[in-house]
Protein backbone atom coordinates (compact mmCIF):
# COMPACT_ATOMS: atom_id res chain seq x y z
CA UNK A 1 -51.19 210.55 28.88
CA UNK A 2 -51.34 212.11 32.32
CA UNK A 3 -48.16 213.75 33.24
CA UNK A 4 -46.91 213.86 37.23
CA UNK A 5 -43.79 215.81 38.20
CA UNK A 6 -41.19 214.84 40.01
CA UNK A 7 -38.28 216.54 42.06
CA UNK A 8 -35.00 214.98 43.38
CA UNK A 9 -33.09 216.35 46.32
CA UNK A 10 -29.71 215.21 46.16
CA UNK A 11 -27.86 214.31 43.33
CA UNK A 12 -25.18 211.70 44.15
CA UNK A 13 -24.65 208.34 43.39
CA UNK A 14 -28.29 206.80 44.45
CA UNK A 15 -29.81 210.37 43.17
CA UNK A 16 -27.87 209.83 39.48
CA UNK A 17 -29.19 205.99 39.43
CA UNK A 18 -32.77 207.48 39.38
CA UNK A 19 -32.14 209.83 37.21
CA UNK A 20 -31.19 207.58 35.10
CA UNK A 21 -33.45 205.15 35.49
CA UNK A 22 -36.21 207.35 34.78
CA UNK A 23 -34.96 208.93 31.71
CA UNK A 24 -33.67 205.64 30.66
CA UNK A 25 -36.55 203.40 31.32
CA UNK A 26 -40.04 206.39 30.88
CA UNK A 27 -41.49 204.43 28.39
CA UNK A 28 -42.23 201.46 29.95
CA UNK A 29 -42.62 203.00 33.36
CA UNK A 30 -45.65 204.84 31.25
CA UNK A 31 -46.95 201.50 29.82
CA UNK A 32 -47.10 199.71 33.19
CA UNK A 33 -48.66 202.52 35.02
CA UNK A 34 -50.94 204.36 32.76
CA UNK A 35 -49.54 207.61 33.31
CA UNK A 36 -45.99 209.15 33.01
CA UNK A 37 -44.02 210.68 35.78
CA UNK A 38 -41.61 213.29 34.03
CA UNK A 39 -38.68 214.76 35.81
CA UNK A 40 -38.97 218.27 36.94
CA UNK A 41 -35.95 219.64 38.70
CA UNK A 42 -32.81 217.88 40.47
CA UNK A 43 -30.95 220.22 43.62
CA UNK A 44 -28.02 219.48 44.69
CA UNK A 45 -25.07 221.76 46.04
CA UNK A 46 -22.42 220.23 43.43
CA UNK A 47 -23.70 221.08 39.93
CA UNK A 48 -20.12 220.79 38.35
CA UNK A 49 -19.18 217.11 38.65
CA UNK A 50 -20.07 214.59 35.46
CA UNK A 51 -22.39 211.92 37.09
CA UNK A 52 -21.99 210.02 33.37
CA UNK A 53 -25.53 211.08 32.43
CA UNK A 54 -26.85 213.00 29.96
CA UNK A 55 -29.45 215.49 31.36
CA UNK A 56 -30.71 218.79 30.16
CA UNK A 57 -29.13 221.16 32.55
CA UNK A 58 -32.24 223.42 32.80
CA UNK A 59 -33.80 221.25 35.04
CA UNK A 60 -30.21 221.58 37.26
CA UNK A 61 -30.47 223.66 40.65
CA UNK A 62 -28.88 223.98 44.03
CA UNK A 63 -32.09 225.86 45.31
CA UNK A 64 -33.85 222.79 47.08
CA UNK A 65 -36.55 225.19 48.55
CA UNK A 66 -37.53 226.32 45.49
CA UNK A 67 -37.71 222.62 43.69
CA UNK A 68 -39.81 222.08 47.04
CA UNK A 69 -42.22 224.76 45.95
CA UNK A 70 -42.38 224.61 42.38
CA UNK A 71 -46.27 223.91 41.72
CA UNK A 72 -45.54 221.66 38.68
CA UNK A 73 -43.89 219.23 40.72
CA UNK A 74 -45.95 216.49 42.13
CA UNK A 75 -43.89 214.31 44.35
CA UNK A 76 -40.43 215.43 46.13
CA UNK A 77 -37.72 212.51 46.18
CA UNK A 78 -35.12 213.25 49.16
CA UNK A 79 -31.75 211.60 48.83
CA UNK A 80 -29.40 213.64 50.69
CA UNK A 81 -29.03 211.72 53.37
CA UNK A 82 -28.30 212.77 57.10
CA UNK A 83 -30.59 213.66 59.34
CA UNK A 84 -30.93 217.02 59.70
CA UNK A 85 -31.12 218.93 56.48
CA UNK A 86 -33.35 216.06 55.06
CA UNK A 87 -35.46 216.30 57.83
CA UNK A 88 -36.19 219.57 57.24
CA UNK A 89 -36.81 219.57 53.76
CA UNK A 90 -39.27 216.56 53.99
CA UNK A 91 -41.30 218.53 56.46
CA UNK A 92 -41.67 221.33 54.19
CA UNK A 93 -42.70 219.29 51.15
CA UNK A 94 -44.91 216.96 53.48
CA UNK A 95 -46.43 220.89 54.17
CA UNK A 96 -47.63 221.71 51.42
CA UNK A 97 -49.34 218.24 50.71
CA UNK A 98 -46.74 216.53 48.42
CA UNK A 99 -45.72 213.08 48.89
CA UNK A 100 -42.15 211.62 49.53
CA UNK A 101 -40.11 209.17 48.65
CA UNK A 102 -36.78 208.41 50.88
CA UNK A 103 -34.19 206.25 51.14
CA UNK A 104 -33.08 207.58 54.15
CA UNK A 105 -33.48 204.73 56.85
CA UNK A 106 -31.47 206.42 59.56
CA UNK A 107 -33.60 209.76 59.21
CA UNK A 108 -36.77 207.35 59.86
CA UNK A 109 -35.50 205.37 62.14
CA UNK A 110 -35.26 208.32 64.76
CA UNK A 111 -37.45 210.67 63.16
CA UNK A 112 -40.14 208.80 61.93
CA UNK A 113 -43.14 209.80 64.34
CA UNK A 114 -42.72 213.18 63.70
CA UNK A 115 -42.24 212.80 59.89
CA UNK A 116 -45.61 210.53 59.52
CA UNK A 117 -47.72 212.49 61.66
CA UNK A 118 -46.57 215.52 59.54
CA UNK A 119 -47.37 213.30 56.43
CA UNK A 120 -51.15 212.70 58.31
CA UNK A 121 -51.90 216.28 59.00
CA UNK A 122 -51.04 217.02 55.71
CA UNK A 123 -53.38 213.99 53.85
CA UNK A 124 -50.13 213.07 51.91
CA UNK A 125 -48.16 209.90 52.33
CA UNK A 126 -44.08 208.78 52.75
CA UNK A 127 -42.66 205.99 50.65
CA UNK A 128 -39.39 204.53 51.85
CA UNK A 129 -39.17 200.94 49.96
CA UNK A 130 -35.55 201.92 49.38
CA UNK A 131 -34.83 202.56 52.78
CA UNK A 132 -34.22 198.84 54.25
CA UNK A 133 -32.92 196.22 51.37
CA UNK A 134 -31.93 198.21 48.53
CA UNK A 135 -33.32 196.74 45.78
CA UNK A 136 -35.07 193.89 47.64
CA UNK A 137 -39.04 194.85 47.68
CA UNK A 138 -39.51 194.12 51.65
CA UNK A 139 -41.75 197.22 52.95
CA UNK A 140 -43.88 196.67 49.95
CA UNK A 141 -43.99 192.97 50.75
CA UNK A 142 -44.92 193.60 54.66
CA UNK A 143 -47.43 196.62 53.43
CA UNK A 144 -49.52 194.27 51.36
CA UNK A 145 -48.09 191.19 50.49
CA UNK A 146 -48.03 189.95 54.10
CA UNK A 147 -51.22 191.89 55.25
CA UNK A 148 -53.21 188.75 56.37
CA UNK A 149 -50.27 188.09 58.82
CA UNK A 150 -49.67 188.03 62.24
CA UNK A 151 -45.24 188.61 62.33
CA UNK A 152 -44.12 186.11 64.43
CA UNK A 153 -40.47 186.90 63.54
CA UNK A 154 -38.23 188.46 61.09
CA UNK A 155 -34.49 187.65 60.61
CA UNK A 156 -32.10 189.99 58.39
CA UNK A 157 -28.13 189.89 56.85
CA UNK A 158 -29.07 194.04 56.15
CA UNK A 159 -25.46 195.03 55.56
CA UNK A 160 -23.57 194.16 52.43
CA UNK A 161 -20.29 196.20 53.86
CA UNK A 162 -20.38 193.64 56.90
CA UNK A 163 -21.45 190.84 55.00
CA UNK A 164 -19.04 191.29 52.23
CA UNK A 165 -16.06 191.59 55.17
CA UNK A 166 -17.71 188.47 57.13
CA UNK A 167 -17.55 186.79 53.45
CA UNK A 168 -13.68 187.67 53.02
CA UNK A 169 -13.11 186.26 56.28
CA UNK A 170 -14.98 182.78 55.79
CA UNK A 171 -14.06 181.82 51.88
CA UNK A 172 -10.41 183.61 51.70
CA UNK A 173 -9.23 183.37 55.20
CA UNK A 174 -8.52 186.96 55.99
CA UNK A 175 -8.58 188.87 59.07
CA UNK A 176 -11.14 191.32 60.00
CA UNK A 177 -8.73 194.33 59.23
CA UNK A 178 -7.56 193.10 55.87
CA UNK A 179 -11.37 192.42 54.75
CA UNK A 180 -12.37 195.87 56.22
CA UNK A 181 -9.63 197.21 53.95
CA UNK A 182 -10.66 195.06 51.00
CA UNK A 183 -14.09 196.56 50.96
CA UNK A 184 -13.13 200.12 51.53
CA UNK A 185 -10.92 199.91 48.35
CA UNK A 186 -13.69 198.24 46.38
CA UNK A 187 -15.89 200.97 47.86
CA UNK A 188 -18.45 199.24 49.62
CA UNK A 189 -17.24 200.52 53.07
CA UNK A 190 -16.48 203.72 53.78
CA UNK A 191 -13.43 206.13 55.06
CA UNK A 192 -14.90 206.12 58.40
CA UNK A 193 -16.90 202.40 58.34
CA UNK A 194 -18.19 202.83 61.93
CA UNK A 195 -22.12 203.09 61.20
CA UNK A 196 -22.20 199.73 59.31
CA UNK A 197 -19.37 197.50 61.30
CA UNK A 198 -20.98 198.75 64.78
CA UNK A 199 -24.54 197.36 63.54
CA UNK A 200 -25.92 201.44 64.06
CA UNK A 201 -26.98 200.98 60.17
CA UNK A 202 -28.58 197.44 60.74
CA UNK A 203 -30.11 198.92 63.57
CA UNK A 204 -32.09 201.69 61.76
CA UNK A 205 -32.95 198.87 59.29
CA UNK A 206 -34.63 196.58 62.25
CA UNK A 207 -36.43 199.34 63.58
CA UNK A 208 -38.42 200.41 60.15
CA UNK A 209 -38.73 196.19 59.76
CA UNK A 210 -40.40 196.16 63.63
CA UNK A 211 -42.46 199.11 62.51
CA UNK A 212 -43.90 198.30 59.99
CA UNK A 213 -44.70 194.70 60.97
CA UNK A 214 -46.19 195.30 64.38
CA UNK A 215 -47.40 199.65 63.96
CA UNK A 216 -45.71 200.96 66.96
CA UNK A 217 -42.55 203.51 66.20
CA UNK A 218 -39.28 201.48 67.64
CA UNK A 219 -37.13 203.82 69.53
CA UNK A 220 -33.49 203.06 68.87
CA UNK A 221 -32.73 202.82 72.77
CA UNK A 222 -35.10 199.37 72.61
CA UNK A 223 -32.25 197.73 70.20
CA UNK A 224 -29.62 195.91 72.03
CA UNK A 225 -26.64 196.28 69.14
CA UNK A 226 -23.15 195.26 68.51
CA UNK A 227 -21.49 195.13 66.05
CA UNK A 228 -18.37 192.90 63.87
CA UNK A 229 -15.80 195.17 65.25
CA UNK A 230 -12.65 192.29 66.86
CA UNK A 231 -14.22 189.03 65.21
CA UNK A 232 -10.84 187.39 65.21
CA UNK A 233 -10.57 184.48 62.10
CA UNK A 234 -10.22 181.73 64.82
CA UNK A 235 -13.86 182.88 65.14
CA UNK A 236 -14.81 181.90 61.77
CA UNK A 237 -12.91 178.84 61.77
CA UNK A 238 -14.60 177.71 64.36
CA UNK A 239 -17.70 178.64 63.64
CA UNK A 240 -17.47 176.47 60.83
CA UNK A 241 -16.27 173.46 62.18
CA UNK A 242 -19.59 173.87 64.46
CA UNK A 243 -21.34 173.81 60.99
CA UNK A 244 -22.26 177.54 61.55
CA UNK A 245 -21.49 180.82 59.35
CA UNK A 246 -20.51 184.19 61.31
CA UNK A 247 -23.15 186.92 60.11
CA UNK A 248 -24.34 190.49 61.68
CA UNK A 249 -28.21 189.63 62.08
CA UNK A 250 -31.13 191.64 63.17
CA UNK A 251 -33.29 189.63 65.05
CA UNK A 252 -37.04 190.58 65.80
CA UNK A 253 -39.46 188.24 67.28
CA UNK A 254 -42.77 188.53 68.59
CA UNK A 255 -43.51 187.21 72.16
CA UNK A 256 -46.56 187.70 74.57
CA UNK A 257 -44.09 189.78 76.76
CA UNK A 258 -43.39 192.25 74.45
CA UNK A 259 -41.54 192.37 70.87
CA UNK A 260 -37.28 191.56 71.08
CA UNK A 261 -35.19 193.27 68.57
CA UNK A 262 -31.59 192.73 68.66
CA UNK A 263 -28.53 193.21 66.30
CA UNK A 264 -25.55 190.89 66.68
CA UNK A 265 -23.04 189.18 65.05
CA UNK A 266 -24.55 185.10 65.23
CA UNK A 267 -23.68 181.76 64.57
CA UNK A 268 -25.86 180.65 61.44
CA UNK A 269 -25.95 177.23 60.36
CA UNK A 270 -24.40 176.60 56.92
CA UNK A 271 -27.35 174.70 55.37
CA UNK A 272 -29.98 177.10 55.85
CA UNK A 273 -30.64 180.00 53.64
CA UNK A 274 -29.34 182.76 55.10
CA UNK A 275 -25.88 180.79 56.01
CA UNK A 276 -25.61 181.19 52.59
CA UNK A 277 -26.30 184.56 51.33
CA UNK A 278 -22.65 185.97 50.61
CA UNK A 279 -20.79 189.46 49.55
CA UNK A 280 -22.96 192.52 49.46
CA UNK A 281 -26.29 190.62 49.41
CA UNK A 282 -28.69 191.11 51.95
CA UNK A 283 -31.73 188.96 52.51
CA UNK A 284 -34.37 188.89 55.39
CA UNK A 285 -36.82 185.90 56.11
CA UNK A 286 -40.57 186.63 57.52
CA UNK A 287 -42.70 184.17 59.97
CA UNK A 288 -46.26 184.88 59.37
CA UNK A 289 -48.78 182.70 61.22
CA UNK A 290 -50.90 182.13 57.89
CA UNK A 291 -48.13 181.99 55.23
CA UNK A 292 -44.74 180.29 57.30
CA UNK A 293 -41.70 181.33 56.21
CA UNK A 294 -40.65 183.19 53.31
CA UNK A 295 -37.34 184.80 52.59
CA UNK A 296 -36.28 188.07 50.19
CA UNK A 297 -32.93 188.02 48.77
CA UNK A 298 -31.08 190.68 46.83
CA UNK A 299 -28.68 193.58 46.49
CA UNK A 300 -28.78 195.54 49.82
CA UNK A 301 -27.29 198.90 48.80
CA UNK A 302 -25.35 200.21 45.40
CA UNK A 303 -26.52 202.78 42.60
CA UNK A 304 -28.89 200.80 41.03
CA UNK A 305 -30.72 198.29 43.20
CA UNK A 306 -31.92 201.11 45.26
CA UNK A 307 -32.64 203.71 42.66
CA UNK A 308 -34.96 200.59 41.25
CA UNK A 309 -36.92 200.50 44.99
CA UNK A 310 -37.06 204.63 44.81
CA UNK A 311 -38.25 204.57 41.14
CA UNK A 312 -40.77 201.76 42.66
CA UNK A 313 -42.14 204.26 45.11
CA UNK A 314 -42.29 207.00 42.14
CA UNK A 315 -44.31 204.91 40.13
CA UNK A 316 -46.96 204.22 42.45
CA UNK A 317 -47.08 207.55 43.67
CA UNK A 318 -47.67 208.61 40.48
CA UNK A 319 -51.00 205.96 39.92
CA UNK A 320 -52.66 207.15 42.96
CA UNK A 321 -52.37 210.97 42.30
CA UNK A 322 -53.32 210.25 38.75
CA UNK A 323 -56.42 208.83 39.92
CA UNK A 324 -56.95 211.68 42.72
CA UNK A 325 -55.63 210.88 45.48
CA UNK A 326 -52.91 209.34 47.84
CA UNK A 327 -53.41 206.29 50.29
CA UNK A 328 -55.91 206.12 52.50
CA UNK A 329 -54.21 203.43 54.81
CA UNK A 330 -53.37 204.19 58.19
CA UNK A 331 -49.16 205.76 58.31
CA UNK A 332 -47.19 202.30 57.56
CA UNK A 333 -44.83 202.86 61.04
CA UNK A 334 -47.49 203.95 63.40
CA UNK A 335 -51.34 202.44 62.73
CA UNK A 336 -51.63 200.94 66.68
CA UNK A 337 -53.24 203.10 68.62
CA UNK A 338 -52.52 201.27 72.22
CA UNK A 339 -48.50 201.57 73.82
CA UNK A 340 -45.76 198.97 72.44
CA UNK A 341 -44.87 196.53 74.83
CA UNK A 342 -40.90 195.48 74.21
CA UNK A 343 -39.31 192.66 76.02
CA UNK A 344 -37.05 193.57 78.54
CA UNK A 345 -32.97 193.48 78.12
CA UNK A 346 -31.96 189.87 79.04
CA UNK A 347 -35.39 188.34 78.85
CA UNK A 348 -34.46 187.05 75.59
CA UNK A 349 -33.97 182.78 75.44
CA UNK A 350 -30.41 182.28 73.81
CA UNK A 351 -27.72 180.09 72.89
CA UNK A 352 -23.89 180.71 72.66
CA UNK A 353 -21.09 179.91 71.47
CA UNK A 354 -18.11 181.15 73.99
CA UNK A 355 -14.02 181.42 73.71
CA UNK A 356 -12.35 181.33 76.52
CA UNK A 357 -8.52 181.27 77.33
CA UNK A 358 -7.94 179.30 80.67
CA UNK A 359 -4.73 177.37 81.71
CA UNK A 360 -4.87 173.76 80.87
CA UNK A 361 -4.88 172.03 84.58
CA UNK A 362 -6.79 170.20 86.39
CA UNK A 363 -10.44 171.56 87.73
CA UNK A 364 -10.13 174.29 85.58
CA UNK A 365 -12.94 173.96 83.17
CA UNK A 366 -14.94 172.76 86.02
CA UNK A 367 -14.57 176.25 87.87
CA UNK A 368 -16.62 177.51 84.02
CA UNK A 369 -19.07 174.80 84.51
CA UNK A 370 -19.50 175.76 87.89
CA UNK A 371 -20.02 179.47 87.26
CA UNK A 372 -22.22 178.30 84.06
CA UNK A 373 -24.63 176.11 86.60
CA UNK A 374 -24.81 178.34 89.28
CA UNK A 375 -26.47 181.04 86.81
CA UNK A 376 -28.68 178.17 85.73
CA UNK A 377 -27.26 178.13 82.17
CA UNK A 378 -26.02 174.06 80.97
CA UNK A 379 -23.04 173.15 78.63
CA UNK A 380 -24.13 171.32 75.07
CA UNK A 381 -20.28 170.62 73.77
CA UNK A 382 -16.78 171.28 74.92
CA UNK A 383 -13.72 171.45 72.65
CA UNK A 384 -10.20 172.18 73.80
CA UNK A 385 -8.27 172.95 69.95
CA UNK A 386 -4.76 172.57 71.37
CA UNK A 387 -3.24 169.47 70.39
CA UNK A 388 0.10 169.96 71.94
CA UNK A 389 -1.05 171.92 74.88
CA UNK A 390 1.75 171.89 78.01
CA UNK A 391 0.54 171.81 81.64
CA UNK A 392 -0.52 174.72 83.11
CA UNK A 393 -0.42 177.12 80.26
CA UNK A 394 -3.38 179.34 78.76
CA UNK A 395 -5.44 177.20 75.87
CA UNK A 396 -8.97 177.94 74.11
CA UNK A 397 -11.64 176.48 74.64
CA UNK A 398 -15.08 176.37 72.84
CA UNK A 399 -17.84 175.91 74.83
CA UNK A 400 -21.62 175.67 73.03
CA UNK A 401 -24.46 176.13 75.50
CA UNK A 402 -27.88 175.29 75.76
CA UNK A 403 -30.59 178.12 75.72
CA UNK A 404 -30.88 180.33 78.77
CA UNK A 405 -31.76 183.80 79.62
CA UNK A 406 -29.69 186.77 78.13
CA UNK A 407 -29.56 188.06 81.55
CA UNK A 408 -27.98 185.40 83.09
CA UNK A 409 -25.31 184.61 80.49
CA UNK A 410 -24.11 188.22 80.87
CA UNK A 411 -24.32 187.80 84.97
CA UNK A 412 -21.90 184.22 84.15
CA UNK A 413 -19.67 185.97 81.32
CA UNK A 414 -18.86 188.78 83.78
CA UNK A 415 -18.38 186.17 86.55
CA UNK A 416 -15.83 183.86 84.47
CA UNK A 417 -13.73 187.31 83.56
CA UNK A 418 -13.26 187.80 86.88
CA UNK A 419 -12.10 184.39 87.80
CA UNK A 420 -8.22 185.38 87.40
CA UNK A 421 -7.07 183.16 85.68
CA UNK A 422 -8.40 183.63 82.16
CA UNK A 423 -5.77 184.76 79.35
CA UNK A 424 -7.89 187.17 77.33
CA UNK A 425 -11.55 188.65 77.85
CA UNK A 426 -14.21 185.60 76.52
CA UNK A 427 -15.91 185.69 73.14
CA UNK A 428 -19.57 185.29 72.81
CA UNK A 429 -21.77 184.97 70.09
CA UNK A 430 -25.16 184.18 69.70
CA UNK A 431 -26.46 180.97 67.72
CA UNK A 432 -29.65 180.93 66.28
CA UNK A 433 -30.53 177.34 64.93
CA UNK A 434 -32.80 178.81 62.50
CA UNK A 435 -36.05 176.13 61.60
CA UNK A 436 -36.70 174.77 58.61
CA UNK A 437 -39.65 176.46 56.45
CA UNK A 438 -43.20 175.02 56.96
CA UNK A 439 -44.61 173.17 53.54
């Protein structure tokens, strides 16, 4: 049986999973494919610590360049993560005609362009299932599965650290610190948890999905983000009196003005799908024109879900060059030829869902309506929560609107701030009243 080499940069916890998935599972990788990719070399700058595998330590090396340039390996795997140093190594294998497989979605995200025009002028190819989803097969589903498809929209929960806090928040009634510091000690957030609870990971995640589905490279500037950062559990609570679950979504939709891609926490309802994916799960559900709606659900991140997408990538890899060659198909993040048009910040149609502290006295919710109207934005439910409230002192209200330009909420939230008279800075969150899939 044809043999293809393979070379892993980066030997840490998603770099050990495919190690050992392809020692432990070479056999049937072998059957399936029809030829057998066989692990070459493994860099890494730590050599010393026990990653609970058994590996011949021959094939050990913290000379990345010369993995890179070893002739009896066939396809370079890059897990080191970062920007930078990735970058550069990817370039170098991508230049001297060997295919890559990443997981690095932040490295695409702003680098991408570059990286598949190198892959182009080099008649090699970039893999990157593992790079949005984990272990959930999405870029492979979008590549081909999808292909007869017009993307209407896309919806994603791509962060299992901010779903798993949002999750602790909901079912056990914590606040956002004490679920932050829940998942950092289970070790699904990290020391310094800023690129997943300020939506910059979910981000990079939406821009590979809006790639791929629509062939224009999505600069990060074009995503409006925020992130979970000061979701208070009043926030949650009522959120679910509204019938709605609190979840960081990516939201990508395709309009005749241009393509919208957002990242914000949102007000889900509870019976559809995605109100109820939970913990570290991700899941993101397509619109195409031909086949409706369908959704992807899985493990978003960990050792093994995405060492299962990488080894995915390997395997494929390995099929074509066994049978001469790579893919012929235009690069998977930039096959339009004509300029992306992208909607324009605050064009987007939106509900919300608004808390605002004002004192309870007469004409004072009528001053928000007021400044609501005048920005041509109209009130779908009012609900004051204080039962006991005294005269003249501050209490919350929820206020659910109708849809209305982005634009002109922001004009009226800035406007109601200023009033004087409101306790604390509003709350908003979007609500998207997701439909029900076609039959």
């Amino acid at each position: 049986m044809k043999e293809i080499g393979v070379g892993i940069l980066g030997f840490g916890t998603v770099g050990a999973g495919v190690v050992e998935g392809l020692i432990k599972n070479s056999r049937l990788i072998a059957e399936r494919i029809g030829v057998k990719p066989v692990l070459r070399k493994v860099a890494d700058i730590d050599l010393k610590t026990d990653r609970g595998i058994r590996i011949n330590k021959s094939i050990l090396t913290s000379d990345a360049e010369s993995l890179i340039n070893d002739p009896s390996i066939d396809i370079v795997v890059e897990l080191i993560g970062g920007t930078k140093i990735a970058r550069k190594f990817i370039l170098q294998a991508l230049s001297r005609g060997k295919p890559v497989v990443t997981a690095n979605k932040a490295l695409l995200a702003e680098h991408g362009a570059e990286i598949f025009a190198a892959a182009a002028a080099n008649n090699t190819e970039v893999c990157f299932e593992a790079s949005v989803g984990g272990g959930i097969p999405i870029v492979r589903a979008l590549r081909a599965g999808l292909v007869a498809n017009h993307i209407d929209s896309m919806y994603g929960i791509l962060n299992g650290t901010c779903n798993a806090i949002l999750t602790r928040m909901d079912e056990d009634g914590m606040s956002f610190d004490d679920a932050l510091r829940q998942a950092q000690a289970a070790g699904y957030a990290e020391a310094d948890p800023g690129l997943d609870i300020d939506g910059i990971d979910t981000a990079h995640k939406a821009a590979l999905l809006a790639s791929l589905a629509y062939g224009f490279h999505v600069p990060m500037k074009q995503i409006r983000i925020e992130g979970i950062r000061g979701i208070a559990q009043t926030d949650i609570e009522n959120a679910r009196s509204l019938g709605y679950r609190v979840k960081l979504l990516a939201v990508i939709k395709n309009h005749p003005t241009g393509i919208e891609i957002r990242v914000h926490p949102t007000l889900i309802p509870i019976s559809h799908m995605l109100g109820s994916v939970n913990g570290v799960f991700n899941a993101i559900m397509v619109e195409g024109d031909v086949v409706g709606q369908t959704v992807y659900y899985g493990r978003g991140a960990g050792r093994y879900p995405t060492a299962s997408a990488v080894i995915s990538d390997i395997a494929d890899l390995a099929g074509k060059l066994a049978a001469g060659g790579t893919d012929n198909r235009p690069p998977a993040l930039a096959w339009q030829k004509k300029p992306c048009k992208f909607m324009e910040t605050g064009q987007a149609n939106v509900r919300y869902y608004l808390r605002i502290s004002i004192p309870d006295k007469a004409g004072t919710l009528a001053k928000v309506a007021t400044i609501l109207g005048r920005h041509h934005l109209s009130i779908a439910s009012v609900i004051q929560q204080e039962k006991h409230a005294v005269c003249g002192k501050h209490v919350t209200v929820i206020i659910v609107t109708h849809e209305g330009h982005e634009a002109n909420f922001q004009a009226a939230l800035h406007d109601v701030n200023k009033m004087g008279i409101v306790g604390h800075k509003t709350v908003s969150m979007r609500i998207e009243d997701l439909g029900v899939a076609r039959s």
